[in-house]
Protein backbone atom coordinates (compact mmCIF):
# COMPACT_ATOMS: atom_id res chain seq x y z
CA UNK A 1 0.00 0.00 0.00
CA UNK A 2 1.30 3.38 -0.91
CA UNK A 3 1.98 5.96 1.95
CA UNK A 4 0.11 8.62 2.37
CA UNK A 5 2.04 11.89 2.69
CA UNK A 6 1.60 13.23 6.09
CA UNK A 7 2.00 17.12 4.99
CA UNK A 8 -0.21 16.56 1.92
CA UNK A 9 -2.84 14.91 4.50
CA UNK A 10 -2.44 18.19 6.62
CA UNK A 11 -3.33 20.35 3.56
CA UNK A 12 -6.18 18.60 2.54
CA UNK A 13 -7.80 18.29 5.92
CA UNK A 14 -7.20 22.32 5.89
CA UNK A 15 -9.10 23.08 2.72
CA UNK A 16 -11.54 21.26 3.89
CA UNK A 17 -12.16 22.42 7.49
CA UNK A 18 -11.70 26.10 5.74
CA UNK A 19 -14.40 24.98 3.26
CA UNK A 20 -16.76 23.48 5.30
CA UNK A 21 -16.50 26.80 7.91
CA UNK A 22 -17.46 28.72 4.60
CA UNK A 23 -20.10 26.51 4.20
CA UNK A 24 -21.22 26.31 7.64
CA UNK A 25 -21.53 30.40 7.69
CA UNK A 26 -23.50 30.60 4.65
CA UNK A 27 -25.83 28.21 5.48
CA UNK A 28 -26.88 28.78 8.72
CA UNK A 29 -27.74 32.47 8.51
CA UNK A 30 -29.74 33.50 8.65
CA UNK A 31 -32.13 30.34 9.78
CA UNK A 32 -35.43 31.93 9.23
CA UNK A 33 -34.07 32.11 5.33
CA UNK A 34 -33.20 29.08 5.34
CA UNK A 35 -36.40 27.17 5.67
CA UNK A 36 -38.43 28.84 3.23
CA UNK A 37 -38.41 29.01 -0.42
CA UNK A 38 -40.04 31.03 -2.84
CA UNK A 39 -43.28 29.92 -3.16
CA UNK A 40 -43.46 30.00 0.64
CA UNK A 41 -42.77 33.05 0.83
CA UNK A 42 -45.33 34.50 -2.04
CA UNK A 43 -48.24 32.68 0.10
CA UNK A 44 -47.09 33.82 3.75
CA UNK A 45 -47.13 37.24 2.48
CA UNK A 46 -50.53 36.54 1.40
CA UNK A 47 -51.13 35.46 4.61
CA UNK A 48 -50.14 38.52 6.13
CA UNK A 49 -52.25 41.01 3.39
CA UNK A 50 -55.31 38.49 3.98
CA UNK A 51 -55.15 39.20 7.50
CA UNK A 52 -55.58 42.97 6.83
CA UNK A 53 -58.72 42.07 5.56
CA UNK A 54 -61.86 44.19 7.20
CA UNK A 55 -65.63 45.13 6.49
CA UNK A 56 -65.84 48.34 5.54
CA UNK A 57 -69.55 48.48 4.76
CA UNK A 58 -72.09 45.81 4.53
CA UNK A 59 -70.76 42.64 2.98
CA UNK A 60 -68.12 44.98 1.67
CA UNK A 61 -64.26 44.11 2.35
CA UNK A 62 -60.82 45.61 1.86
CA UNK A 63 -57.43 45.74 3.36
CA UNK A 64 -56.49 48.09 6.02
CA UNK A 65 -53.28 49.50 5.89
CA UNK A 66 -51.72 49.21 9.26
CA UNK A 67 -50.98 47.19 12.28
CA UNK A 68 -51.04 49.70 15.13
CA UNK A 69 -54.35 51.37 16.41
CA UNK A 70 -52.84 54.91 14.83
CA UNK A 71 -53.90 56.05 11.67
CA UNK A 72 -52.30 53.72 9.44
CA UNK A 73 -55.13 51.09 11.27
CA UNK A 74 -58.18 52.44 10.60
CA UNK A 75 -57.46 53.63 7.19
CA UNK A 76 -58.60 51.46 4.31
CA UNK A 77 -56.36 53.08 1.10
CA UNK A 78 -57.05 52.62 -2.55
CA UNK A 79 -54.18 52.57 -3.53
CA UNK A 80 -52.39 50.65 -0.99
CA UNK A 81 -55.47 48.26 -2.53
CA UNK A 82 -54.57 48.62 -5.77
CA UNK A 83 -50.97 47.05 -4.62
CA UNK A 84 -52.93 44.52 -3.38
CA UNK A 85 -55.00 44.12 -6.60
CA UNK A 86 -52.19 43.81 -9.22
CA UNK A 87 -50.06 41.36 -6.81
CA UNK A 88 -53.58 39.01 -6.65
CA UNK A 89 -53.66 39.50 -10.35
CA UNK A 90 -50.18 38.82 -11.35
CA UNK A 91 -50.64 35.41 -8.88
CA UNK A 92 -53.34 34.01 -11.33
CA UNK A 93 -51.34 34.71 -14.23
CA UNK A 94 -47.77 32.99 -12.98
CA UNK A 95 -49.61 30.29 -10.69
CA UNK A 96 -52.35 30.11 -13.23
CA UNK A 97 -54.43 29.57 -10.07
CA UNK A 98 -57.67 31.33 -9.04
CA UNK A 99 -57.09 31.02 -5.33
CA UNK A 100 -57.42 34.53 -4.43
CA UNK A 101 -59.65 35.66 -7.25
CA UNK A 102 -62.54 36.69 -4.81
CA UNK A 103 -60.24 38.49 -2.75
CA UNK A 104 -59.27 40.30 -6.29
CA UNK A 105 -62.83 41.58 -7.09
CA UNK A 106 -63.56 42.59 -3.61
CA UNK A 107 -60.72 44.95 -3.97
CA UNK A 108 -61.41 45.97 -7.37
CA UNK A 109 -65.17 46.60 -5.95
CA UNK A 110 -63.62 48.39 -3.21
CA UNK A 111 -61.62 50.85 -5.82
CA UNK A 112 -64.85 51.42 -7.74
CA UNK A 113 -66.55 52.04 -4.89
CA UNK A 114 -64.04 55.15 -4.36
CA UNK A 115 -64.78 56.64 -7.76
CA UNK A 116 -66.20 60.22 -7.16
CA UNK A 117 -68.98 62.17 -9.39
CA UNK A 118 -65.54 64.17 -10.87
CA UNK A 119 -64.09 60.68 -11.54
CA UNK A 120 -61.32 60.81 -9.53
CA UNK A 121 -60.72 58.41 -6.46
CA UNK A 122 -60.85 59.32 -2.86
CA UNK A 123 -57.93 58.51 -0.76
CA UNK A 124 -59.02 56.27 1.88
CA UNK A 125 -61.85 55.17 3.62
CA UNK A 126 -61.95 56.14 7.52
CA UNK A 127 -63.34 53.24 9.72
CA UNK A 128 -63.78 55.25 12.69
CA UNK A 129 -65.77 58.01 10.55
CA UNK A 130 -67.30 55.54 8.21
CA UNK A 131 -66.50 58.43 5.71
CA UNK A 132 -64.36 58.54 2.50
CA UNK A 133 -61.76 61.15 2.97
CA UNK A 134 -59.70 63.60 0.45
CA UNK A 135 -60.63 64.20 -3.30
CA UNK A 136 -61.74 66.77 -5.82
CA UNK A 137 -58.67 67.07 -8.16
CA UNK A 138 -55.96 64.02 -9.54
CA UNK A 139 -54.30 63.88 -6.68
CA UNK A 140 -51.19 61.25 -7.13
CA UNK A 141 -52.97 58.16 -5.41
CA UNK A 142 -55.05 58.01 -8.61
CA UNK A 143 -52.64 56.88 -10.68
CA UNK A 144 -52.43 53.87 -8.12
CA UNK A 145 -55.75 53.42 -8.61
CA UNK A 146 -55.93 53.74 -12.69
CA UNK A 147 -52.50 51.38 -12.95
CA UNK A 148 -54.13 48.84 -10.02
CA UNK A 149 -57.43 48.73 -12.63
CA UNK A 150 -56.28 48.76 -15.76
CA UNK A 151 -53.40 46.13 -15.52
CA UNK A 152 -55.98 43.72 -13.94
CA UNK A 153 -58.70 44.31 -16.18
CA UNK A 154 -56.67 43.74 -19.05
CA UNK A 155 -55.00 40.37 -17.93
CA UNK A 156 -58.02 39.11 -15.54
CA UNK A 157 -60.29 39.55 -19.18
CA UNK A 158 -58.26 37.79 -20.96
CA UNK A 159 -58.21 34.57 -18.90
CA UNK A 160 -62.16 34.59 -17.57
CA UNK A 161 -64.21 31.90 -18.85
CA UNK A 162 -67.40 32.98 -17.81
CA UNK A 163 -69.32 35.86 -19.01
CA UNK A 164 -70.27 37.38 -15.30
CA UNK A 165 -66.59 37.72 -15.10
CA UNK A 166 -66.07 39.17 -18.13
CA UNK A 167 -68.80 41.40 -17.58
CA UNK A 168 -67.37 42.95 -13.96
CA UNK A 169 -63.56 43.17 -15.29
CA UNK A 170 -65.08 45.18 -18.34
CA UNK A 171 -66.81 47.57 -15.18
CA UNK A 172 -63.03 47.65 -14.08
CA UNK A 173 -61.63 48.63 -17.01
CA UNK A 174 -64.72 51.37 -17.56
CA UNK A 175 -63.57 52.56 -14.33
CA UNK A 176 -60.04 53.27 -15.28
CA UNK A 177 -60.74 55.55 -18.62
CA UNK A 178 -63.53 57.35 -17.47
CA UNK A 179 -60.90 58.73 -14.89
CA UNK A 180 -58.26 59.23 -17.50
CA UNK A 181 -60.65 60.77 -19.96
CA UNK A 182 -61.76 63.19 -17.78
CA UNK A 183 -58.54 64.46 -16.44
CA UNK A 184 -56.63 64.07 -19.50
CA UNK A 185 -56.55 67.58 -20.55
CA UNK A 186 -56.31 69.33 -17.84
CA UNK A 187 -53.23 67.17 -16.73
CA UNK A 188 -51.20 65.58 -19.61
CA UNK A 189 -49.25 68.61 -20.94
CA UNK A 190 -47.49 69.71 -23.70
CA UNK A 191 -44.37 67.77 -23.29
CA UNK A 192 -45.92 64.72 -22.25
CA UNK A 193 -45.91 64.76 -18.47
CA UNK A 194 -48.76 64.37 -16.60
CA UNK A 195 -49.16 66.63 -13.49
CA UNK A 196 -50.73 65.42 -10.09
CA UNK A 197 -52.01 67.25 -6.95
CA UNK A 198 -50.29 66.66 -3.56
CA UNK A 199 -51.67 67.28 -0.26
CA UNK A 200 -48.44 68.81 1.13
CA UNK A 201 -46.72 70.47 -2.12
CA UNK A 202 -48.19 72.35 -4.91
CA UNK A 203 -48.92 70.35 -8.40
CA UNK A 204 -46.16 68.90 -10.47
CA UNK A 205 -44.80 65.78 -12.20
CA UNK A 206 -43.22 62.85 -10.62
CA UNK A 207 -41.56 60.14 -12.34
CA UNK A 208 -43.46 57.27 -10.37
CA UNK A 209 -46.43 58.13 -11.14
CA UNK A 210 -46.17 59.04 -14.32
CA UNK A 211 -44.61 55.50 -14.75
CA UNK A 212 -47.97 54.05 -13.41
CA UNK A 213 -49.88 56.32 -15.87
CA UNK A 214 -47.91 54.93 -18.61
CA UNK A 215 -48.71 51.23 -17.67
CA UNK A 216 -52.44 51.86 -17.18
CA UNK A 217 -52.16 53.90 -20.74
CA UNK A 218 -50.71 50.61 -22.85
CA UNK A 219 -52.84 48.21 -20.73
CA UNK A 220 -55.87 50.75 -21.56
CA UNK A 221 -54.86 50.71 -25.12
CA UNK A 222 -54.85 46.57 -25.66
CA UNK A 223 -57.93 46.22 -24.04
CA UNK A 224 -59.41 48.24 -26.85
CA UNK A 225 -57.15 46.66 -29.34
CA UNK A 226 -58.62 43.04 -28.14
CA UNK A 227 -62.04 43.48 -27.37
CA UNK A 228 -63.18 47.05 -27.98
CA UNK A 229 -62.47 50.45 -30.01
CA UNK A 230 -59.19 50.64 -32.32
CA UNK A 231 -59.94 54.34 -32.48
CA UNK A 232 -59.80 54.26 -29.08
CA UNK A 233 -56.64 52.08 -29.05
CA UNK A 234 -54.74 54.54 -31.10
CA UNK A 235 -55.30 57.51 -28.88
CA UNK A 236 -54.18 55.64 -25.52
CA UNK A 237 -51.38 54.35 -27.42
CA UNK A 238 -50.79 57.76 -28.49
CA UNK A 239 -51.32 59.56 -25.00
CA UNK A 240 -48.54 56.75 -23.80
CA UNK A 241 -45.80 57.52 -26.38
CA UNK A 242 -46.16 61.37 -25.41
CA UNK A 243 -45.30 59.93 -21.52
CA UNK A 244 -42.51 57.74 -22.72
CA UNK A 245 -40.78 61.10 -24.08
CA UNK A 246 -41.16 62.88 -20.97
CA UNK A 247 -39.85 59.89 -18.95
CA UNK A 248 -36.74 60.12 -21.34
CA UNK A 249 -36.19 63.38 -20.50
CA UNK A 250 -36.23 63.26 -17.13
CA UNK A 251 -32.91 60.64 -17.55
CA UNK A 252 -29.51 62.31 -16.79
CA UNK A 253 -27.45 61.53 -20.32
CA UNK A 254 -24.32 63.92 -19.05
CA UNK A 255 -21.45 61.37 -18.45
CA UNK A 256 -19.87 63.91 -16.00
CA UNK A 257 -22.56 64.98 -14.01
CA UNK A 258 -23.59 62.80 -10.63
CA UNK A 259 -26.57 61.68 -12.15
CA UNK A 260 -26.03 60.36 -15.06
CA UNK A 261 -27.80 57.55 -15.72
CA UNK A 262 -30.41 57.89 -13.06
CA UNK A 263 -34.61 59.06 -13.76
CA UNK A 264 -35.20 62.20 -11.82
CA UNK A 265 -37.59 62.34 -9.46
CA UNK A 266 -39.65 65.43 -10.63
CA UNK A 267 -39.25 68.47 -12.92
CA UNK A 268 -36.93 70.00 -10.44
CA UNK A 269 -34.26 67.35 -11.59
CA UNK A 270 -32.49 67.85 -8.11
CA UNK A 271 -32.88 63.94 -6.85
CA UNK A 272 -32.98 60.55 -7.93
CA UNK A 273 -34.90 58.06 -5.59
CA UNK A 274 -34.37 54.16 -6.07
CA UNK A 275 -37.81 53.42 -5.40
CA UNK A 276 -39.16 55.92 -8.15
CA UNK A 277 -36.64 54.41 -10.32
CA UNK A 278 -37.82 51.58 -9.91
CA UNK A 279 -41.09 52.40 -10.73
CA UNK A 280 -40.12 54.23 -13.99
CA UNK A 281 -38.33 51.59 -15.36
CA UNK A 282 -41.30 49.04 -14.82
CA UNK A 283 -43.59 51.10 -16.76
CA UNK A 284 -41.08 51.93 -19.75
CA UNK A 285 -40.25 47.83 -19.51
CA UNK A 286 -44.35 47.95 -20.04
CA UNK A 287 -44.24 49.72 -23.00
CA UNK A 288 -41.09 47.48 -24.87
CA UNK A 289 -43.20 44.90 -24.00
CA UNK A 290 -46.33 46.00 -25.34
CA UNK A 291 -45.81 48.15 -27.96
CA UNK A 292 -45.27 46.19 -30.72
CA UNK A 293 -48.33 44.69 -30.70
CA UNK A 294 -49.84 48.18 -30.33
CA UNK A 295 -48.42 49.44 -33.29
CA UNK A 296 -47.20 48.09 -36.94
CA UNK A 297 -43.74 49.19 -36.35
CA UNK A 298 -41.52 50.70 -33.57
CA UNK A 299 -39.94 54.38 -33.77
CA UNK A 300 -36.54 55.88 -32.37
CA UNK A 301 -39.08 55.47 -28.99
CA UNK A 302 -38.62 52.13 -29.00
CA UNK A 303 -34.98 51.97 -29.62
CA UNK A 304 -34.15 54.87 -27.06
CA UNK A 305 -35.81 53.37 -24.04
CA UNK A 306 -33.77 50.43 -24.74
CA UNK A 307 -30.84 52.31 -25.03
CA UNK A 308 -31.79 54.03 -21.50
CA UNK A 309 -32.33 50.74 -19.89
CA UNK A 310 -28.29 49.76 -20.15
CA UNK A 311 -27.20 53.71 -19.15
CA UNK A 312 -29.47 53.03 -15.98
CA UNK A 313 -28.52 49.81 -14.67
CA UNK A 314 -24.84 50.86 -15.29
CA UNK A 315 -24.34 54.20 -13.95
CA UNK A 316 -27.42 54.36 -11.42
CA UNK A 317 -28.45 50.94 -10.02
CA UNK A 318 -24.88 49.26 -9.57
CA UNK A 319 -24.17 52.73 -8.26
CA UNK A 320 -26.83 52.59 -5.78
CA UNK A 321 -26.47 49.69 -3.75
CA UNK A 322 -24.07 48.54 -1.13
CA UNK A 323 -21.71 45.26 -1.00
CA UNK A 324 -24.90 43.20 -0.12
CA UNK A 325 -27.31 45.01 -2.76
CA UNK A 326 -29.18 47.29 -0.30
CA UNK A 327 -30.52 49.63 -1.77
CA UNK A 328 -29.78 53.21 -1.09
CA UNK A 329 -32.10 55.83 -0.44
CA UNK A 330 -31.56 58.68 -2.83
CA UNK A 331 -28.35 60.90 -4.37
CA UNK A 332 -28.07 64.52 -4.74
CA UNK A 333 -25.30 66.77 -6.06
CA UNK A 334 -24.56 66.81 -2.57
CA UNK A 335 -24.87 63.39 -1.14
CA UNK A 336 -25.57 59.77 -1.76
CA UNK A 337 -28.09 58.92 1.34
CA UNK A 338 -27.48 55.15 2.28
CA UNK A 339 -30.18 55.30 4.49
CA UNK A 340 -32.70 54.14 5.42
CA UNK A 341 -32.45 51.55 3.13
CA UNK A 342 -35.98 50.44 2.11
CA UNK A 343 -37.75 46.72 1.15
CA UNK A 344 -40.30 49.06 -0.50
CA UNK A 345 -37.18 50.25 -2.75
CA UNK A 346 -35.81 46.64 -3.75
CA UNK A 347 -39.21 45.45 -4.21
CA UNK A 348 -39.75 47.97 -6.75
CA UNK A 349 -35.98 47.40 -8.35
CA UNK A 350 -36.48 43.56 -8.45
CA UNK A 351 -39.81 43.87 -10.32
CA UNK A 352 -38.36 46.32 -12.90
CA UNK A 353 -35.41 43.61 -13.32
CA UNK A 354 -37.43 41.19 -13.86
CA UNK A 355 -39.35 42.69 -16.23
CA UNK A 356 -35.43 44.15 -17.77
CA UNK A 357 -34.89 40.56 -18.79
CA UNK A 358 -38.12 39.77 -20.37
CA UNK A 359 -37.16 42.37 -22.98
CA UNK A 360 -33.65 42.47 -23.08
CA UNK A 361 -32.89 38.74 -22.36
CA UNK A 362 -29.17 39.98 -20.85
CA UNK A 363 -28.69 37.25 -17.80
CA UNK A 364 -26.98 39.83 -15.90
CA UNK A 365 -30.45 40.93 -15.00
CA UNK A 366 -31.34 37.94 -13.79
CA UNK A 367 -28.35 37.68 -11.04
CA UNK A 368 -29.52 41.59 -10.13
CA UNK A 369 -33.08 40.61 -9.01
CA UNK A 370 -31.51 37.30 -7.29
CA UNK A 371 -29.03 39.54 -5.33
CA UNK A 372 -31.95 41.77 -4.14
CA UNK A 373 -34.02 38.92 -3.12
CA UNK A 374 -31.37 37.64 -1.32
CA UNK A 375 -30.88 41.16 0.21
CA UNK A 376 -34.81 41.20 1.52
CA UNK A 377 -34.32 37.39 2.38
CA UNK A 378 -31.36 38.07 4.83
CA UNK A 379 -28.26 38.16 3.18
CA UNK A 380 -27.77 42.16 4.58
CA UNK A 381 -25.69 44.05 6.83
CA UNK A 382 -28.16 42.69 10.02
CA UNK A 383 -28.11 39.45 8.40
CA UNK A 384 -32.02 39.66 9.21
CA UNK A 385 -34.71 37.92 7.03
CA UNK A 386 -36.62 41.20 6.44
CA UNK A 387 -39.72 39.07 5.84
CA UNK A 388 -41.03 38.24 9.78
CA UNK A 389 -43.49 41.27 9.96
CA UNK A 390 -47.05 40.33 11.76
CA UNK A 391 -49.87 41.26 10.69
CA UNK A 392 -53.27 42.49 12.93
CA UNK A 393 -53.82 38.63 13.98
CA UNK A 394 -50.45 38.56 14.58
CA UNK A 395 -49.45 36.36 12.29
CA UNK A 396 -45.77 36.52 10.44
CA UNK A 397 -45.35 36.96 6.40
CA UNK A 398 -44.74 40.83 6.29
CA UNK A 399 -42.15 42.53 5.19
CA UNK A 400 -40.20 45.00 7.09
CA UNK A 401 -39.97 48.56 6.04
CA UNK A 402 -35.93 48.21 5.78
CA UNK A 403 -32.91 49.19 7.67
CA UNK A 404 -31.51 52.41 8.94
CA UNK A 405 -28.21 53.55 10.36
CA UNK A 406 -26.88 52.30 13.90
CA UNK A 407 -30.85 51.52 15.07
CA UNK A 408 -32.28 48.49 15.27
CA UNK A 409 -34.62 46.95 11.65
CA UNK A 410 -37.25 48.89 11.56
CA UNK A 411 -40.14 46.22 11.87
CA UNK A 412 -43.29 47.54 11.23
CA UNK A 413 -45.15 47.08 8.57
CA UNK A 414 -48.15 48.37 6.29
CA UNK A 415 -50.02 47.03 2.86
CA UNK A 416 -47.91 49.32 0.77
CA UNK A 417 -44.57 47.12 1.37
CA UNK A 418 -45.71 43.57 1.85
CA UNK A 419 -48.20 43.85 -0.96
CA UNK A 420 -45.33 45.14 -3.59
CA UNK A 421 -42.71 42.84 -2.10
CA UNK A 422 -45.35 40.10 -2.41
CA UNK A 423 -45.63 40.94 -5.98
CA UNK A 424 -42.01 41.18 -6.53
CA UNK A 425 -41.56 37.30 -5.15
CA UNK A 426 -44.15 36.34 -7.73
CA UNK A 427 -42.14 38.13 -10.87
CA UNK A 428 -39.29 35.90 -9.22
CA UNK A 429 -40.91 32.98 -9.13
CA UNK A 430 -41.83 33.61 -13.00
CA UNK A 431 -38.38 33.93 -13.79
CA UNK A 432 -37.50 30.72 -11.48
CA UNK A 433 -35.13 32.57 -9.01
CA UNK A 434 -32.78 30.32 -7.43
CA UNK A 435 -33.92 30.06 -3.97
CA UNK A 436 -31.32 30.92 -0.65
CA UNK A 437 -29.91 28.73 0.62
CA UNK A 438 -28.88 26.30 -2.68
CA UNK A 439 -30.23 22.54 -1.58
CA UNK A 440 -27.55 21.51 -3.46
CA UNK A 441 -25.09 22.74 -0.56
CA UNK A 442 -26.95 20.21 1.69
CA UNK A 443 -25.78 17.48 -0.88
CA UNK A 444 -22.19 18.71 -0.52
CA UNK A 445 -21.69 19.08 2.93
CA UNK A 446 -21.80 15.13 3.96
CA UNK A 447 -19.55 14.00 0.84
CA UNK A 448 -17.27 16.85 1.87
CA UNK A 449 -17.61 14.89 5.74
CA UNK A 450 -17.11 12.12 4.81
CA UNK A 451 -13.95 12.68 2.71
CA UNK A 452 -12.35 14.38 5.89
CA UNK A 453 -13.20 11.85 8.15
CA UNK A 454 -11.80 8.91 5.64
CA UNK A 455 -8.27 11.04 5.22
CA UNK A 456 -7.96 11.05 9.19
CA UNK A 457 -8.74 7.77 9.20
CA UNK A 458 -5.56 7.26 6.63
CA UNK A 459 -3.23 9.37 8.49
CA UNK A 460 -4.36 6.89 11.71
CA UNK A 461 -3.57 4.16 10.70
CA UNK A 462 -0.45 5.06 8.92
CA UNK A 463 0.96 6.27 12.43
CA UNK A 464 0.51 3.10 13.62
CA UNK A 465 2.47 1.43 11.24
C-alpha cells in the first residue's frame, strides 16, 4: 500500500475544514431564510395582506393599511389596494391559479366604490368616521388606482371563462378611462408629463407616477385593441408615447454629471430616488413589452428606451447599492443617502429587473433581481430575514420597512410594502429565481464529511504502522 504523505494529508484536511466553515456560515444564517423558499414566501405574504382584511360596509371588504391602532389602522387606502390588486392578479397569471380571485374583485369593488362624481378616487376610507376622505382634483394616489385597474382588467379579461366575469372586469376597465378621460386635458401637458395634486406640495410631475400612468395607458390601449375600439386604441397608445418622451427626458445623459444615468424624481431634476426608479423603469419595460403589438412598427421610442435601460442599470443601479445590494435611499449633487435603506425600494428594483430581462434577455439581470431577493431574504448588513413582519392577527409573512443607520430593523409594517414585495416574489418565481440557501449545498456538505473523516482515518492508521 502506498503511503500517504503526512503534509499533503495536513493540507487537505485544511481546505476542507476552511471549506466546510465557509459553508457552515453561509448556510446557517440566517435560519429563518433558510427554511423557506419562494413559493413560501409569495403565500405567507398573502397570509399577512389576507389578515388585513376588514368590512368596511355591509358585505363589503378591503385591506387596512396598518398594524397599530394609529392612523395607518383604521385607514382602508385605494391605492395601498390597488398594490394589493395587481399582486392578486399577477398570482393568477404565474400560478395560473384562481385562489385569491374573490379576494381580487372585492378589492377591485372596493376601488370602484371610491370613484367620485368628478371621476377621480378618494384617498381612503376612515373606519372610525365611516367616511371617504380627500378628493376633488388628480391627486397622485389616482394613478395607483388607474395602474391597479387597468393592468388587472386587461389580464383578468383575458383569462375569464365565464361571461359574469367578463362582464365585472369590463366595469373595471370602464372605471379606469372614465378617470383618464376626464382628467386628461387638464393634466397631460405639452411635453408629455402628466401633473398630479399633492396634499403637502403644490402640483407637479413625478416620475413614479407618471410611470404608473404609462402602464395603465398601454394596458388601456390593448384592451381596446382586443375586445373594444381601435380608435380608441390609437389615442391611448398615443397619449402613452407622449409619456414615454417625458420619462426620457427626465434621464440624466451627461457622463460627467452625478446623475447620469439615473430618472429624476420630478421636474426640479435635483434627486434621484431608487424606489421611483424603480417604478419608472417598470412602466417603460411595459411599453417594450407592449408596444409592438400596439403598433405596426416601432420608432426611435422604441430603440431609445432600450438604449436608457443599459445607461441606468450601469451608472445608477450598480451605483446605488451597497456590497450586499441594499438599496440606497436617494443621491443629490450633494450626497448619496445610504439610508434608510428600504424593502419598499428593492421590491420595486427587483420587479423592474425582472421585467429588464423579459425584454432584453441579458442574464446579468437575472443575477440583479436574485441579489436583491437575497438582500430582503437576509443576506444584509443585520443578516435579518426582512420578511417576519405580523400582521393584525399577529401572524408573520410581512415585510419590514428596511434598515436604517446604527438603530435596530425597523419592523413595522403596512399594505404598501408587503403587498409590492409580495408581488415582486411572484415576478421571481416567474423567472424561477434560485432560492437561498442552494439545496444543493446540503448534498455537498456530507460528501465533503465524509472525505475528511476517511483522510484522518488514513493518516491513523499510517501512524501506527
Amino acid at each position: 500500500m502506498p503511503e500517504v504523505d503526512p503534509e499533503m494529508n495536513r493540507r487537505s484536511c485544511r481546505a476542507i475544514l476552511l471549506l466546510l466553515l465557509a459553508l457552515s456560515s453561509f448556510m446557517l444564517t440566517p435560519v429563518f431564510a433558510a427554511g423557506m423558499d419562494i413559493d413560501s414566501r409569495i403565500a405567507s405574504g398573502f397570509d399577512w395582506i389576507l389578515g388585513q382584511e376588514l368590512e368596511y360596509s355591509s358585505g363589503k371588504r378591503a385591506f387596512v393599511s396598518g398594524v397599530s391602532s394609529n392612523n395607518e389602522g383604521n385607514r382602508i387606502y385605494v391605492d395601498q389596494n390597488a398594490i394589493a390588486a395587481t399582486a392578486f392578479t399577477m398570482y393568477h397569471k404565474v400560478h395560473t391559479s384562481r385562489a385569491y380571485d374573490e379576494k381580487l374583485k372585492s378589492v377591485l369593488n372596493f376601488i370602484m366604490s371610491a370613484q367620485t362624481d368628478k371621476k377621480d378616487f378618494y384617498h381612503y376610507w376612515n373606519l372610525t368616521t365611516r367616511k371617504w376622505n380627500e378628493d376633488g382634483t388628480l391627486f397622485y394616489w389616482n394613478a395607483y388606482a388607474i395602474e391597479g385597474l387597468a393592468f388587472s382588467a386587461f389580464h383578468m379579461y383575458a383569462s375569464a371563462t365565464f361571461q359574469t366575469d367578463k362582464t365585472f372586469y369590463a366595469k373595471a376597465r370602464g372605471a379606469a378611462v372614465v378617470c383618464v378621460e376626464e382628467w386628461h386635458n387638464r393634466s397631460q401637458q405639452a411635453d408629455g408629463r402628466w401633473i398630479f395634486s399633492y396634499p403637502d406640495r403644490s402640483d407637479h410631475a413625478e416620475i413614479d407616477e407618471n410611470g404608473m400612468i404609462l402602464t395603465a395607458l398601454l394596458y388601456l390601449a390593448l384592451y381596446e385593441q382586443y375586445w373594444g375600439d381601435m380608435e380608441k386604441a390609437t389615442v391611448y397608445t398615443d397619449w402613452a408615447e407622449r409619456t414615454v418622451s417625458w420619462m426620457l427626458s427626465q434621464q440624466e445623459i451627461d457622463e460627467n454629471s452625478w446623475a447620469y444615468g439615473g430618472y429624476y424624481h420630478d421636474e426640479s431634476k435635483n434627486v434621484q430616488y431608487s424606489e421611483s426608479n424603480g417604478r419608472a423603469l417598470f412602466g417603460l419595460t411595459s411599453y417594450l413589452r407592449t408596444i409592438t403589438s400596439l403598433k405596426n412598427q416601432t420608432d426611435s421610442a422604441f430603440w431609445n428606451v432600450r438604449a436608457s435601460i443599459y445607461v441606468w442599470s450601469d451608472d445608477f443601479l450598480l451605483k446605488m447599492i451597497d456590497s450586499t445590494w441594499g438599496p440606497y435611499r436617494y443621491r443629490t449633487a450633494f450626497e448619496k443617502a445610504q439610508y434608510p435603506k428600504q424593502v419598499l425600494a428593492a421590491a420595486e428594483l427587483m420587479r423592474a429587473l425582472v421585467e429588464i430581462w423579459v425584454v432584453l434577455g441579458d442574464m446579468k439581470y437575472v443575477d440583479y433581481a436574485v441579489r436583491l431577493y437575497d438582500w430582503i431574504t437576509g443576506i444584509n448588513e443585520k443578516n435579518t430575514d426582512l420578511q417576519q413582519a405580523r400582521n393584525r392577527k399577529s401572524e408573520l409573512g410581512g415585510f419590514y420597512t428596511g434598515i436604517d443607520a446604527d438603530r435596530p430593523i425597523e419592523n413595522d409594517s403596512n399594505l404598501e410594502i408587503t403587498g409590492t414585495t409580495t408581488m415582486a416574489f411572484i415576478y421571481g418565481k416567474w423567472i424561477t429565481i434560485p432560492e437561498f440557501p442552494s439545496s444543493s449545498l446540503y448534498l455537498i456538505l456530507p460528501t465533503l464529511l465524509a472525505l475528511l473523516f476517511i483522510i484522518r482515518y488514513k493518516e491513523r492508521k499510517r501512524r501506527m504502522h
